[in-house]
N, C-alpha and C. Protein backbone atom coordinates (compact mmCIF):
# COMPACT_ATOMS: atom_id res chain seq x y z
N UNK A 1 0.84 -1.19 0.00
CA UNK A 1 0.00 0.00 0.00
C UNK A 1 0.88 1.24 0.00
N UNK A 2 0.51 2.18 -0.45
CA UNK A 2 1.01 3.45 -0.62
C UNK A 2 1.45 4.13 0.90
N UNK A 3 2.68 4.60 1.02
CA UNK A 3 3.02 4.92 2.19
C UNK A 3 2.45 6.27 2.75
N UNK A 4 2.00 7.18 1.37
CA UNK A 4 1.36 8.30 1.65
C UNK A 4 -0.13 8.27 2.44
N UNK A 5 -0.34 7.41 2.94
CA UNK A 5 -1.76 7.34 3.98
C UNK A 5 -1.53 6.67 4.86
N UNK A 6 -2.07 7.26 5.90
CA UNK A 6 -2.44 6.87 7.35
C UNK A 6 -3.60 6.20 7.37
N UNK A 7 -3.74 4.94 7.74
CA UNK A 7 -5.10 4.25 8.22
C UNK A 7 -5.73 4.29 8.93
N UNK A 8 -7.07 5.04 9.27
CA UNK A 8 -7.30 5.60 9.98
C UNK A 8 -8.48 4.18 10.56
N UNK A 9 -8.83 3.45 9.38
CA UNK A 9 -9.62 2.83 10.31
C UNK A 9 -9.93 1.23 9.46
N UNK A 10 -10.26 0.21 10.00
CA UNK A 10 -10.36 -1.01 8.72
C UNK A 10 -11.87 -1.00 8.71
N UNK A 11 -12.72 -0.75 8.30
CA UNK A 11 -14.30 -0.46 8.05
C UNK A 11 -14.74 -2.06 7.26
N UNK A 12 -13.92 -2.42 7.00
CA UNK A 12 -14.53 -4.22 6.58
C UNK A 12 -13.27 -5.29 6.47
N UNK A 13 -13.86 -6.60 6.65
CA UNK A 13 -12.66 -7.91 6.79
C UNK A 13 -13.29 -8.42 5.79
N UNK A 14 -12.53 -9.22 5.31
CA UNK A 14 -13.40 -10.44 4.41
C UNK A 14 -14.65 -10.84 4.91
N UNK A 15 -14.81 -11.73 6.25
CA UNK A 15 -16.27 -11.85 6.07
C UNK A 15 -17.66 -10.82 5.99
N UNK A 16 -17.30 -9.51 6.53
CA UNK A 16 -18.47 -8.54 5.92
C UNK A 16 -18.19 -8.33 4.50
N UNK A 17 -17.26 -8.71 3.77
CA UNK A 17 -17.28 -8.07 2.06
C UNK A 17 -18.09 -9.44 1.61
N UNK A 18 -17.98 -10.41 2.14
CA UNK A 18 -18.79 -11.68 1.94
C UNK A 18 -20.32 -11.44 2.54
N UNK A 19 -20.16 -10.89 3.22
CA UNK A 19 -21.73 -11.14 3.71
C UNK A 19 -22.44 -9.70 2.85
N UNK A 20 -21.61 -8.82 2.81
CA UNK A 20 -22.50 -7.88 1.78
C UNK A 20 -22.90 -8.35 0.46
N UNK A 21 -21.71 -8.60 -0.10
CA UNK A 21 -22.25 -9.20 -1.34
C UNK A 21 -23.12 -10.52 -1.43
N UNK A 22 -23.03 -11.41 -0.16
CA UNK A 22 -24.52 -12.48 -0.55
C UNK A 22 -25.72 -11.29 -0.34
N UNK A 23 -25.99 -9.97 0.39
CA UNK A 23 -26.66 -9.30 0.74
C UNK A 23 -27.09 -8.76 -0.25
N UNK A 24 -26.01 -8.01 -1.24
CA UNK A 24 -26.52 -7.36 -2.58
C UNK A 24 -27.17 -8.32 -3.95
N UNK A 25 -26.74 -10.11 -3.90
CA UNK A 25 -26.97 -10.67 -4.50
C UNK A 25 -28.93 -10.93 -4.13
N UNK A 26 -29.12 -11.16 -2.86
CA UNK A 26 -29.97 -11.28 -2.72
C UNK A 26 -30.75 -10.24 -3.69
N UNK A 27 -30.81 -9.07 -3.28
CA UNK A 27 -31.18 -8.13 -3.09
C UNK A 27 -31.40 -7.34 -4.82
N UNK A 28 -30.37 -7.94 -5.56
CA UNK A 28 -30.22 -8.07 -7.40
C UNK A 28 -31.52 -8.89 -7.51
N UNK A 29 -31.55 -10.14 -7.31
CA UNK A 29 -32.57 -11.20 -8.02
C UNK A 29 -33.81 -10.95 -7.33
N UNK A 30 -34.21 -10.41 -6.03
CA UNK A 30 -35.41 -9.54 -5.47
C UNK A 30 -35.99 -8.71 -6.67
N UNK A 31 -35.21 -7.70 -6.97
CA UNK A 31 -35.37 -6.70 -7.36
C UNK A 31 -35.98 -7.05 -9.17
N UNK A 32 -35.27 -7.97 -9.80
CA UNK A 32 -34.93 -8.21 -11.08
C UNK A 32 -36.06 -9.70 -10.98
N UNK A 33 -37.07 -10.11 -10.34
CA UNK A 33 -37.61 -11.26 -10.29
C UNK A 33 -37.17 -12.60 -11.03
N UNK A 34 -35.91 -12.47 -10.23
CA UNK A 34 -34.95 -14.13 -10.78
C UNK A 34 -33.63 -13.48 -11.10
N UNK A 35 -33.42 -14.57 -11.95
CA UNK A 35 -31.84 -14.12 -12.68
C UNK A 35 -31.87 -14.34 -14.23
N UNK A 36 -32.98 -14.89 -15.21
CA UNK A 36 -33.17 -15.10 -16.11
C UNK A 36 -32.35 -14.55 -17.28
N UNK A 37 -32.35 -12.74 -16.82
CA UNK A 37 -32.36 -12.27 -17.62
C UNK A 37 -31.23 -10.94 -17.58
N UNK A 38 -30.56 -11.59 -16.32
CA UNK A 38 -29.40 -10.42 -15.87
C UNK A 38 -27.95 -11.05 -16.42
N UNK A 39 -27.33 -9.92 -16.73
CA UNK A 39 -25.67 -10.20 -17.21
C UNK A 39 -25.00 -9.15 -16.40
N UNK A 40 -23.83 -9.99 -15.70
CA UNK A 40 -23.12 -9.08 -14.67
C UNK A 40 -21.93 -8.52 -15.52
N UNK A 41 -21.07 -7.04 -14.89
CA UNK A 41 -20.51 -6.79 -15.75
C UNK A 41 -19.62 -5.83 -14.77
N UNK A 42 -18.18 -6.15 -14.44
CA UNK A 42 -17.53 -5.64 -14.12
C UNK A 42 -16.51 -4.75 -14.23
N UNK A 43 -16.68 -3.32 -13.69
CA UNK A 43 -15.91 -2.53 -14.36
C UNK A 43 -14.33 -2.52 -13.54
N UNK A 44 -13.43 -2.96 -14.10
CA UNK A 44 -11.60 -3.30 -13.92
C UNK A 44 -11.23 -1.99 -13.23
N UNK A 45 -10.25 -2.65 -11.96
CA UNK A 45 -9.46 -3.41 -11.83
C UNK A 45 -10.11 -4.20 -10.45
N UNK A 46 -10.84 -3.50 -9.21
CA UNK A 46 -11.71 -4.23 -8.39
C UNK A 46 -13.22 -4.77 -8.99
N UNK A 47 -13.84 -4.08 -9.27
CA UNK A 47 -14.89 -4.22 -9.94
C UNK A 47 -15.32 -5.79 -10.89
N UNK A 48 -14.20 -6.18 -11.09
CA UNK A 48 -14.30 -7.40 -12.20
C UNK A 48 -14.44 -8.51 -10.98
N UNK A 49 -13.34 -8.47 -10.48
CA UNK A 49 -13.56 -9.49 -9.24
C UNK A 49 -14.67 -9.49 -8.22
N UNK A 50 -15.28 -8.66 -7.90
CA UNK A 50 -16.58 -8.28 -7.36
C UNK A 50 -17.90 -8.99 -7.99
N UNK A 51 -17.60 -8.78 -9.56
CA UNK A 51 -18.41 -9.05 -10.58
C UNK A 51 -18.78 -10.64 -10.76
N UNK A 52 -17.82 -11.21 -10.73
CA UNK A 52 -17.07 -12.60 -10.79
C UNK A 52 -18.42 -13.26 -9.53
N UNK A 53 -18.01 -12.91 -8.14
CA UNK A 53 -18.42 -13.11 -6.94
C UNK A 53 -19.87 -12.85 -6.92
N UNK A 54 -20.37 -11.91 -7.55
CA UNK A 54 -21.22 -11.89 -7.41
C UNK A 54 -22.28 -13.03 -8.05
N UNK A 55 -21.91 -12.83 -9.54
CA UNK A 55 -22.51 -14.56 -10.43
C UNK A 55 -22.28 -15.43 -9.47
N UNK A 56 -21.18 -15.68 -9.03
CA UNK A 56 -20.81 -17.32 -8.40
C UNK A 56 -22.41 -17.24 -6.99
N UNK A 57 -22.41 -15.94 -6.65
CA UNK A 57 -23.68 -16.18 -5.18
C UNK A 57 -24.59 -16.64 -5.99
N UNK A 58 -25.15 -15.64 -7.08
CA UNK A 58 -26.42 -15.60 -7.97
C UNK A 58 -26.30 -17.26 -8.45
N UNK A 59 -25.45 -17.71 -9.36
CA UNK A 59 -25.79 -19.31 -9.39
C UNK A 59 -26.22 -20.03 -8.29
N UNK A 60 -25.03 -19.82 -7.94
CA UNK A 60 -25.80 -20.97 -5.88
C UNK A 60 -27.25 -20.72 -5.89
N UNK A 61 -27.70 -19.62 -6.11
CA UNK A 61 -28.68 -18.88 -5.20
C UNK A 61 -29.95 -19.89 -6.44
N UNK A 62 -29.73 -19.22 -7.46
CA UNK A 62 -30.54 -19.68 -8.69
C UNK A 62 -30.75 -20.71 -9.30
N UNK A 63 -29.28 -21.66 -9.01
CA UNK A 63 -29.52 -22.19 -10.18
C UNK A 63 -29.42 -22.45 -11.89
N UNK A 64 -28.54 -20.53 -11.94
CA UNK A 64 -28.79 -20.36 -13.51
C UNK A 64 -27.53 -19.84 -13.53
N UNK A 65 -26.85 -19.80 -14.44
CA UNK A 65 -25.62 -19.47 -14.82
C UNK A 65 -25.45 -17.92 -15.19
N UNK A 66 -25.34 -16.79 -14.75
CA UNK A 66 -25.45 -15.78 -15.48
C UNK A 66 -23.76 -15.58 -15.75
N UNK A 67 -24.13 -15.00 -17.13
CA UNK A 67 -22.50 -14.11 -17.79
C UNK A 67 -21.96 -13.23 -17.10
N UNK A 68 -20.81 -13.02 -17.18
CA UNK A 68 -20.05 -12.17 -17.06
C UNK A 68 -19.26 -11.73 -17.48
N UNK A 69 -18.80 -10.09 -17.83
CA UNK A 69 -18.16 -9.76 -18.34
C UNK A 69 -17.42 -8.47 -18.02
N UNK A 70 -16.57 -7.81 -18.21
CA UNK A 70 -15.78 -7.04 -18.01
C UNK A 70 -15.62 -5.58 -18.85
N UNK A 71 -15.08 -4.29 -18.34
CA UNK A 71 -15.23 -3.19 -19.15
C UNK A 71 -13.94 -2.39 -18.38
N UNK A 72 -13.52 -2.07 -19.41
CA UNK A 72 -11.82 -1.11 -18.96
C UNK A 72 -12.65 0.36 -19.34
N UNK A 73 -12.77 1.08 -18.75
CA UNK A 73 -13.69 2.62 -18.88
C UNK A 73 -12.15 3.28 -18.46
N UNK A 74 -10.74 3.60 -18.60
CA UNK A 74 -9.82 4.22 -18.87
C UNK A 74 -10.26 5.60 -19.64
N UNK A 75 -10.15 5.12 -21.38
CA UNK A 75 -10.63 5.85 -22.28
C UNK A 75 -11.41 6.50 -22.23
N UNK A 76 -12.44 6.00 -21.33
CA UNK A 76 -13.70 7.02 -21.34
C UNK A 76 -14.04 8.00 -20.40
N UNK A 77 -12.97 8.51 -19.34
CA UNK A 77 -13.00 8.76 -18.17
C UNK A 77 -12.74 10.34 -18.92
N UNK A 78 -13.44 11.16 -18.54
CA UNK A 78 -13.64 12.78 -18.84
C UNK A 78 -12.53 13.60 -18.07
N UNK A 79 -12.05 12.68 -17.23
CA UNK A 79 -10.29 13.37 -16.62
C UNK A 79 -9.06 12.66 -17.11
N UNK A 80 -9.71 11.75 -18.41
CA UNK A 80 -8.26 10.93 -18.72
C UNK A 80 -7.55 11.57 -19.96
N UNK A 81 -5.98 11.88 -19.44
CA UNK A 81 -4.55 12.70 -20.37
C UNK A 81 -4.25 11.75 -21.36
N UNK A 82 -4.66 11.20 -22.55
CA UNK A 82 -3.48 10.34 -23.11
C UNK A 82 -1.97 10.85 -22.89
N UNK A 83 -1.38 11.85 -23.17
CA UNK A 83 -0.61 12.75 -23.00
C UNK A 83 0.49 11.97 -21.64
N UNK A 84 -0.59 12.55 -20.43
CA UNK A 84 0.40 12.55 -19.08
C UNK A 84 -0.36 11.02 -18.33
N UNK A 85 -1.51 10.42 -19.19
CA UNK A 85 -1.08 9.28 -18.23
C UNK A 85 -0.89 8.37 -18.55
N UNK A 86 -0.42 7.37 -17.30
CA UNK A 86 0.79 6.09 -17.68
C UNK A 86 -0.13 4.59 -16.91
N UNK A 87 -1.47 5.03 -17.62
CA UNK A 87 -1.92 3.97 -16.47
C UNK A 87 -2.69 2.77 -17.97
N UNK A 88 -2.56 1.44 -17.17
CA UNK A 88 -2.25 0.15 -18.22
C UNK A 88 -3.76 0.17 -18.10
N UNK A 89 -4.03 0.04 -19.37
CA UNK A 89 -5.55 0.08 -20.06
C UNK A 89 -5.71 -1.96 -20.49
N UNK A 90 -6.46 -2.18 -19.85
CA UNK A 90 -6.79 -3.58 -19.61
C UNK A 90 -7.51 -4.15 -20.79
N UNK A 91 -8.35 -3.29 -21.49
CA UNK A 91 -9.15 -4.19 -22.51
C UNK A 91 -10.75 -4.47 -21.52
N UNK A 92 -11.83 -4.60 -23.01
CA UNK A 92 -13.23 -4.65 -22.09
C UNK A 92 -13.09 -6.04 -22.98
N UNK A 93 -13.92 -7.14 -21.94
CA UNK A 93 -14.32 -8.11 -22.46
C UNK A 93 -15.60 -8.63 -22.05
N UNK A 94 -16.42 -8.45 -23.25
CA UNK A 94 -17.93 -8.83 -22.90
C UNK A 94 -18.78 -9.76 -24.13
N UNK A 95 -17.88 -11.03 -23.76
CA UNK A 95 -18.09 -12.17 -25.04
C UNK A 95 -19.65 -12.58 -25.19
N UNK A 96 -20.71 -12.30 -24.98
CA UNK A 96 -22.34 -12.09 -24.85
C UNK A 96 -22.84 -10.67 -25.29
N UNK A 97 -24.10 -11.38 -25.86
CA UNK A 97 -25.18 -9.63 -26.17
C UNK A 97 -25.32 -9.15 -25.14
N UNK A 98 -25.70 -7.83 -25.33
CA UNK A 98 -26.20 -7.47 -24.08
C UNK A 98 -27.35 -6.83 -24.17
N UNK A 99 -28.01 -6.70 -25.47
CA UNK A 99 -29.30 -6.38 -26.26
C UNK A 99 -30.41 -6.92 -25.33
N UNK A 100 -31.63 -5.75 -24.69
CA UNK A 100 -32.19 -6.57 -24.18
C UNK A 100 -32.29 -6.83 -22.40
N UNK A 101 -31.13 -6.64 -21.74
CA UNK A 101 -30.50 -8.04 -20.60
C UNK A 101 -30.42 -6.50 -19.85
N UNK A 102 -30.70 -7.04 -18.36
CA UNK A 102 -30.53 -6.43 -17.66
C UNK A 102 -29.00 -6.47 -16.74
N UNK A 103 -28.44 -5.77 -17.82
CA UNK A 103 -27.18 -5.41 -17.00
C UNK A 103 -26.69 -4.61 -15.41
N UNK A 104 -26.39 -5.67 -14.76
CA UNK A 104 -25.55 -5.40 -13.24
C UNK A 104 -24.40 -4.59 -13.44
N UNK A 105 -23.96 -3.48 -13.43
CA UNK A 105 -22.11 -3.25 -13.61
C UNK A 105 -21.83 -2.73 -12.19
N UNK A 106 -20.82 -3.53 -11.91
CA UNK A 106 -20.29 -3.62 -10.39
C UNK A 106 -19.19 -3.02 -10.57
N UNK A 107 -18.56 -2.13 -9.48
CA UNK A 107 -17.56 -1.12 -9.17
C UNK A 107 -17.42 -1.21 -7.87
N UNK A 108 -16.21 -0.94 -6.77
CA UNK A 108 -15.89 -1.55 -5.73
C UNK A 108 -16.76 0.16 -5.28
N UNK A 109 -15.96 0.80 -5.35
CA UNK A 109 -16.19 2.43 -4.60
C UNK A 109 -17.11 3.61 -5.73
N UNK A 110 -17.50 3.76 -4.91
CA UNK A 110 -18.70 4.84 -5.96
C UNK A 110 -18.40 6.10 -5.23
N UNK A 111 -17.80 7.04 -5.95
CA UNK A 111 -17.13 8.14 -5.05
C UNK A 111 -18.45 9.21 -6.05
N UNK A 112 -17.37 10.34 -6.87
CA UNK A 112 -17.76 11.66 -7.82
C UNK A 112 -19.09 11.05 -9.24
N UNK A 113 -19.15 9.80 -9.66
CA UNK A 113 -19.99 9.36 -9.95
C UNK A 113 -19.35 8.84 -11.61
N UNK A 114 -17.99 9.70 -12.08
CA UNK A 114 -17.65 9.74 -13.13
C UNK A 114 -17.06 8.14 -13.56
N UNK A 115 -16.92 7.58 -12.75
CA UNK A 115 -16.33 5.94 -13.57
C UNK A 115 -17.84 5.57 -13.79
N UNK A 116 -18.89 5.47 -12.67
CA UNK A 116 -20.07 5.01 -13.48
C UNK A 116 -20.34 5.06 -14.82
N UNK A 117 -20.15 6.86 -14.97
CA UNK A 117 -20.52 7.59 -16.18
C UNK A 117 -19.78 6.95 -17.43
N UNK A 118 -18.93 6.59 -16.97
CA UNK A 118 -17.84 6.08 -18.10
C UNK A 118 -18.36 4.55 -18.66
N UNK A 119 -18.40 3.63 -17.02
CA UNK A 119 -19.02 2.38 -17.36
C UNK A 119 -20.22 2.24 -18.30
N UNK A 120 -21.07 3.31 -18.27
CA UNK A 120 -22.40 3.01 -18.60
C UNK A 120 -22.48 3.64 -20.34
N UNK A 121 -21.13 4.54 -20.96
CA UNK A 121 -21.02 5.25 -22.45
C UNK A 121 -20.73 4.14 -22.58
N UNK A 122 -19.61 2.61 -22.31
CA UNK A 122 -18.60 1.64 -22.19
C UNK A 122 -20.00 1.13 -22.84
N UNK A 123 -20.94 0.47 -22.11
CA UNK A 123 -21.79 -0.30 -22.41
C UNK A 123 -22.87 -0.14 -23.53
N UNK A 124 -22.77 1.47 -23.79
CA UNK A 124 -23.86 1.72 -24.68
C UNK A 124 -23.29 1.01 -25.91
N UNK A 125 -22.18 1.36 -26.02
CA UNK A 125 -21.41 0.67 -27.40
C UNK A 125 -21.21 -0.84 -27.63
N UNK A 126 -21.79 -1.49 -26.68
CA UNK A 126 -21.88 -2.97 -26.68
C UNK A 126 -23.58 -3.37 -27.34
N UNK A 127 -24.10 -2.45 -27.03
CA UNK A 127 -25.79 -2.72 -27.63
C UNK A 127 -26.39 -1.91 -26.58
N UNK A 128 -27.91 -2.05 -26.24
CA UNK A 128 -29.11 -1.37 -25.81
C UNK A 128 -29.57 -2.70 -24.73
N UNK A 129 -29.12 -2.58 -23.71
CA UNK A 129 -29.48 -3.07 -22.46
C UNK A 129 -30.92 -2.67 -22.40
N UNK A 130 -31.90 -3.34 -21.50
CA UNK A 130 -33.17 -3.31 -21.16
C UNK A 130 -33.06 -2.22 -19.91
N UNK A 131 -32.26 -2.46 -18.82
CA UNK A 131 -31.71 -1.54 -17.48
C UNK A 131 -30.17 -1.94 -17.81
N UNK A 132 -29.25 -0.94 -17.43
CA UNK A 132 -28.31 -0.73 -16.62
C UNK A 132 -28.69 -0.89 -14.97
N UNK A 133 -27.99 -1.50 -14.02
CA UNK A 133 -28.14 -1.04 -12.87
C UNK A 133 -26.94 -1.31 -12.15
N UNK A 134 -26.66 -0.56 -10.72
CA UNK A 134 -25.25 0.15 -10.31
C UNK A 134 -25.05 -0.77 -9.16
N UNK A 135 -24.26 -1.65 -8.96
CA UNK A 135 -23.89 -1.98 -7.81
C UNK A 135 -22.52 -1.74 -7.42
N UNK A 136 -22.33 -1.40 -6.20
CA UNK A 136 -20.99 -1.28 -5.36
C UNK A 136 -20.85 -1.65 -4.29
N UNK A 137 -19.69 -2.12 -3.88
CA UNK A 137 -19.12 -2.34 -2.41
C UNK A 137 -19.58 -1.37 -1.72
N UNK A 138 -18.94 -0.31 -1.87
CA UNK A 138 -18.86 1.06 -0.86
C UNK A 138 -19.31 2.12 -1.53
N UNK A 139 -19.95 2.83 -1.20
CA UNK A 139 -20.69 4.23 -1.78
C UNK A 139 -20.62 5.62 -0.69
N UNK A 140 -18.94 6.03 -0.91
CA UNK A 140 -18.98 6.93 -0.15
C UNK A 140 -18.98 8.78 -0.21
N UNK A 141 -20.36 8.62 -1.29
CA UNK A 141 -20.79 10.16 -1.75
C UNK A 141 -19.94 10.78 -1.84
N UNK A 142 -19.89 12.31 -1.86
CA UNK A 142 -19.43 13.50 -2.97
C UNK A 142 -19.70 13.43 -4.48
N UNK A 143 -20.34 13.18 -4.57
CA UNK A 143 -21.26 13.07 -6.25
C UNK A 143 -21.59 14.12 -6.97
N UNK A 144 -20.96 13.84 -8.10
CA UNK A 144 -20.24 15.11 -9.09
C UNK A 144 -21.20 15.25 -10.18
N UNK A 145 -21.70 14.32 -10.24
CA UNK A 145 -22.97 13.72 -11.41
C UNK A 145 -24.08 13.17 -10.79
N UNK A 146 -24.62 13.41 -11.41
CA UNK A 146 -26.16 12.34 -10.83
C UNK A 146 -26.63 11.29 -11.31
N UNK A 147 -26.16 10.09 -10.38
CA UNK A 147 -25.17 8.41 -10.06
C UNK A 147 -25.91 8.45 -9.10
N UNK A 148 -26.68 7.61 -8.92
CA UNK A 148 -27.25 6.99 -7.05
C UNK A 148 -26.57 5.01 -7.64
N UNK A 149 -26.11 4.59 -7.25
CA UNK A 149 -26.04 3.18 -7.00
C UNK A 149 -27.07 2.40 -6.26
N UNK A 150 -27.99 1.28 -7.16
CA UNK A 150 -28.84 0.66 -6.95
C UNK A 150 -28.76 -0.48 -5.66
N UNK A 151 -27.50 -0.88 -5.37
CA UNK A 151 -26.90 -1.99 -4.94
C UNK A 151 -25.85 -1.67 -4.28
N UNK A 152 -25.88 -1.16 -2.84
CA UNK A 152 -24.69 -0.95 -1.95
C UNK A 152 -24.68 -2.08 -0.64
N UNK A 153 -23.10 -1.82 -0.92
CA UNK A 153 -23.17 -3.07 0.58
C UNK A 153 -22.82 -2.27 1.38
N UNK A 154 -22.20 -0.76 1.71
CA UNK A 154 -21.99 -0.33 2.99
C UNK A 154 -21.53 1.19 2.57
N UNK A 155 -22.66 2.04 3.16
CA UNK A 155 -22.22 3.51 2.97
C UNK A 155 -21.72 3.94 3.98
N UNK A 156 -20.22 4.79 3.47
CA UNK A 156 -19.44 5.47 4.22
C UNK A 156 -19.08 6.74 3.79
N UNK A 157 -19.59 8.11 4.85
CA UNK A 157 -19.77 9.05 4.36
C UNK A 157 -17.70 9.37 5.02
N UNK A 158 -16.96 10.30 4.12
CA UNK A 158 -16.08 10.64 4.14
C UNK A 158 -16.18 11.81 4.14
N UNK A 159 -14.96 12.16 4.73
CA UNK A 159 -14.51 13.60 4.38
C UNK A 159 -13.33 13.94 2.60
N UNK A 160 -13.53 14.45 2.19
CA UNK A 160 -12.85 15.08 1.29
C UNK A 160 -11.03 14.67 1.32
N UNK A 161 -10.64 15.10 2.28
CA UNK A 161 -9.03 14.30 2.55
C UNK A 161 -9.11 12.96 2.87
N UNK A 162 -10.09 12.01 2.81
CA UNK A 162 -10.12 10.90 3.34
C UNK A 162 -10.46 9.93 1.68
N UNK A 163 -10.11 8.64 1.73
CA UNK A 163 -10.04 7.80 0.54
C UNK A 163 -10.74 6.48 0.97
N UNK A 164 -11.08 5.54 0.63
CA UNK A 164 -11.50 4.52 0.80
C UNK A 164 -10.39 3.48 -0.05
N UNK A 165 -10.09 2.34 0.66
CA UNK A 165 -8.93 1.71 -0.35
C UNK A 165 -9.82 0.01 -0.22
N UNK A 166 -10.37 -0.36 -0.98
CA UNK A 166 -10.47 -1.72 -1.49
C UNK A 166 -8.93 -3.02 -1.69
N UNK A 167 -9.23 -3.69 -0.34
CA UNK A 167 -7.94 -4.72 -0.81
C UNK A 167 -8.90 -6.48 -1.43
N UNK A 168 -9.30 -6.48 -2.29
CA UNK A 168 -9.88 -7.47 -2.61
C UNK A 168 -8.71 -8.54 -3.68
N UNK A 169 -9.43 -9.66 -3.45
CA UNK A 169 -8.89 -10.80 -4.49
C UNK A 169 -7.67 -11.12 -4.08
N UNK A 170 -7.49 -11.11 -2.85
CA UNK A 170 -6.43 -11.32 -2.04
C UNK A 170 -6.06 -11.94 -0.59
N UNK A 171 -5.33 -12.26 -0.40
CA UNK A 171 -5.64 -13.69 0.98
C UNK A 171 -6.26 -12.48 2.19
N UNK A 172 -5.33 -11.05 2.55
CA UNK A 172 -5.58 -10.45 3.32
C UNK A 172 -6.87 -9.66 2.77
N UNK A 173 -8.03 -9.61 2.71
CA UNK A 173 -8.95 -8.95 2.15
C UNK A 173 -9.44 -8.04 3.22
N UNK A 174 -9.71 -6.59 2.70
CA UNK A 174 -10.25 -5.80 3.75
C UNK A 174 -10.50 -4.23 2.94
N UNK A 175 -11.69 -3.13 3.81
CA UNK A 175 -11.62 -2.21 3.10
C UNK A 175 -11.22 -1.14 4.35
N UNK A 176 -10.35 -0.20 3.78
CA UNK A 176 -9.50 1.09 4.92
C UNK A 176 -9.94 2.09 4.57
N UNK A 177 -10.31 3.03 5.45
CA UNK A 177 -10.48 4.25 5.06
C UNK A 177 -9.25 4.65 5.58
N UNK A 178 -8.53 5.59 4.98
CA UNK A 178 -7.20 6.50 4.89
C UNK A 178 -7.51 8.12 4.94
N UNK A 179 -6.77 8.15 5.07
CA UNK A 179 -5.91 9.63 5.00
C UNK A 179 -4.60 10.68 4.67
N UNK A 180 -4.77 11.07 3.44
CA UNK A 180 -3.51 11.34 3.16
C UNK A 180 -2.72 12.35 3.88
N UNK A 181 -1.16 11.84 4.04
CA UNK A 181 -0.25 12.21 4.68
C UNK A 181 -0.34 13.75 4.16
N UNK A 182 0.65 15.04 4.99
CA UNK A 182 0.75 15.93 4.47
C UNK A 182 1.82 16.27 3.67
């Protein structure tokens, strides 16, 4: 982890990131009456693995296999430099229609609202979804756009100098709220 933050606090362990997400899974196929007709879709680099986890509950749960797929929203990000930045653009992979299907796109942290914004131009160009809908780990407002996330497992209101850091897909799993050093 970046030495420039102080941890101010561990706000989740693995088993609450587990128990939220059987929580939000529930709470998807409630909402969506089944799973028939949903395709999950994770936006990279937490987000995909989230995405992943989430199908694997929804089968258990269902019975039904739903897709999954992936979206690199880099390019589409309204603060991104080709120029000055140096950050590794992953590739979207979303081997299914999506014409139709009620697309899930999962994102770990839902901060200013703009990766949504990005996820959801990402998807238009894949076809005409029936819904988009927003799920996240953590949804800790300052919202720059108008983004509400359908599907939260735990709101944490922050302050402005404060960050939320997602350690997922990893033996030590946990989420920190920080603070950057001066």
């Amino acid at each position: 982890m970046d030495r420039n933050y102080k941890i101010k606090a561990e706000l989740m362990d693995a088993q609450s990131i587990e128990r939220a997400l059987k929580r939000i899974a529930h709470e998807i196929i409630e909402k969506n009456k089944g799973a028939k007709n949903l395709v999950i879709i994770g936006i990279r680099k937490r987000g995909d693995i989230l995405a992943r986890r989430l199908s694997d509950i929804i089968n258990k749960i269902e019975k039904i296999s739903v897709p999954v797929g992936f979206i690199d929203i880099t390019l589409y990000r309204d603060d991104y430099d080709l120029n000055k930045s140096k950050k590794e653009i992953s590739g979207s992979d979303i081997p299914f229609a999506i014409d139709g299907k009620d697309v899930i796109m999962v994102d770990d942290v839902l901060f200013a609202g703009r990766t949504a914004r990005a996820g959801m131009e990402v998807l238009i160009e894949y076809g005409r979804p029936k819904t988009i809908q927003l799920a996240v780990l953590i949804d800790r407002g300052h919202r720059e756009l108008p983004i509400q996330a359908n599907y939260v497992g735990k709101n944490i209101p922050t302050a402005l100098n404060e960050e939320i850091i997602v350690i997922i897909g990893e033996k030590d799993e946990k989420v920190l709220l920080v603070e950057k050093n001066k």
